[in-house]
Protein backbone atom coordinates (compact mmCIF):
# COMPACT_ATOMS: atom_id res chain seq x y z
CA UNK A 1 12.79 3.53 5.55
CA UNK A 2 12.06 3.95 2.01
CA UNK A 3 8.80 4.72 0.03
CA UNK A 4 8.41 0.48 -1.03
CA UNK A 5 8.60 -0.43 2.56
CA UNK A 6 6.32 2.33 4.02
CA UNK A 7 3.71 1.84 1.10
CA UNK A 8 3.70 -1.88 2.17
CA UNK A 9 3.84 -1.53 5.79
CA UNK A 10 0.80 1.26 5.54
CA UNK A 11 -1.17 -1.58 3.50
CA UNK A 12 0.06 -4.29 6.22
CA UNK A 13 -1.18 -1.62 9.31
CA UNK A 14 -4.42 -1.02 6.98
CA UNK A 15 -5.34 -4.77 6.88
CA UNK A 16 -4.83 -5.48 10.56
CA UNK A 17 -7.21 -2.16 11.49
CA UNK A 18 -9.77 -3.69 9.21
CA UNK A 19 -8.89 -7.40 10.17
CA UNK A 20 -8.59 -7.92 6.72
CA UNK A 21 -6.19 -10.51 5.10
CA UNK A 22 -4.10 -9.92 2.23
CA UNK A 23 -6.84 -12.47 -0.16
CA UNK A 24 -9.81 -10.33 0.80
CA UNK A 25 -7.93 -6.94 -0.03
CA UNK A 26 -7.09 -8.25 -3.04
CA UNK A 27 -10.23 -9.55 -3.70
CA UNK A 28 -12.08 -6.22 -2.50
CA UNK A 29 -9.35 -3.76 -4.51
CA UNK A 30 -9.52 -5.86 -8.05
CA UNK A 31 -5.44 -6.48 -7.66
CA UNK A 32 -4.08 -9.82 -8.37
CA UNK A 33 -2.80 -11.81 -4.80
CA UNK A 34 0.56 -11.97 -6.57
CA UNK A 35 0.53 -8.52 -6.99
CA UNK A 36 -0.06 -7.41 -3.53
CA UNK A 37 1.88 -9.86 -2.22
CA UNK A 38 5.13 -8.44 -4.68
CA UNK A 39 4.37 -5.03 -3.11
CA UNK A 40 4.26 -6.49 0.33
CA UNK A 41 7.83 -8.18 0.39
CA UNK A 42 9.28 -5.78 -1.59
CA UNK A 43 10.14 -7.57 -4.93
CA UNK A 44 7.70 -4.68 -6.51
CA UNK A 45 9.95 -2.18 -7.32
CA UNK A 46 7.52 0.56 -8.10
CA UNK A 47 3.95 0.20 -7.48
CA UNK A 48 1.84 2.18 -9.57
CA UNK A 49 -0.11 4.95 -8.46
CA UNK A 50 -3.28 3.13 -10.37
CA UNK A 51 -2.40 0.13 -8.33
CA UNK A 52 -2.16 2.07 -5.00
CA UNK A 53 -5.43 3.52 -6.17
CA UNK A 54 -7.17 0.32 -6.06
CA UNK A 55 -5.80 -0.66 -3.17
CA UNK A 56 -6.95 2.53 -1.56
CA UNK A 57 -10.62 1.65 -2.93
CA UNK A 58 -10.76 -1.56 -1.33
CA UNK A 59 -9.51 -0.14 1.97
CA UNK A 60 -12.41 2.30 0.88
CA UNK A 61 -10.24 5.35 1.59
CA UNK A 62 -8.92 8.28 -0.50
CA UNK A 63 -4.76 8.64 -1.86
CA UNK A 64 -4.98 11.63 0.97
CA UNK A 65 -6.10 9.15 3.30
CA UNK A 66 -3.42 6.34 2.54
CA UNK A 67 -0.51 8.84 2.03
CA UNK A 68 -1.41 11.13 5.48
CA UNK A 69 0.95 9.70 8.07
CA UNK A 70 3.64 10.72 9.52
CA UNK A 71 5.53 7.53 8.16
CA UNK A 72 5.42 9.22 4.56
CA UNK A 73 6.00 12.67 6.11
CA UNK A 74 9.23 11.90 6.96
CA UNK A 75 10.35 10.07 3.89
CA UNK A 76 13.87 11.68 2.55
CA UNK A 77 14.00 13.04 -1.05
CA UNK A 78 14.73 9.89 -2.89
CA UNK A 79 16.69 12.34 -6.02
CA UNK A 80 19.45 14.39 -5.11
C-alpha cells in the first residue's frame, strides 16, 4: 500500500466510525467535495498537509491522531 491509498482509506475508516458521509466531512473540514473525493479515488496525487489538516479538524482529531496507525507504521520509504 502506498501513502495516497492509506491517507484515503484512514479518511474512508474515519467516516464510517463517525457515520459520516463524504458531503458532511467536507462540509465540516471546509474542503471542496471534489477535493475529497480526488483524494479518495486516488486521482490526488499529493494531498497537502494543510488539506489533511482540515480534514483532521472536521474529524475533530489531531495530525498525531490521523497518522497513529499501524497502516502508516508500516509504510516503506517511498525515496531510495
Amino acid at each position: 500500500m502506498d501513502t495516497r491509498m492509506a491517507i484515503a482509506n484512514r479518511i474512508t475508516v474515519l467516516c464510517a466510525e463517525r457515520g459520516m458521509t463524504i458531503n458532511r466531512l467536507a462540509n465540516l473540514s471546509a474542503v471542496s467535495p471534489s477535493t475529497l473525493k480526488n483524494i479518495l479515488y486516488g486521482k490526488s496525487c499529493n494531498p497537502g498537509a494543510v488539506t489533511i489538516k482540515k480534514l483532521c479538524d472536521g474529524f475533530g482529531i489531531t495530525l498525531g491522531e490521523f497518522f497513529s496507525t499501524p497502516e502508516f507504521d508500516a509504510l516503506e520509504q517511498e525515496i531510495r
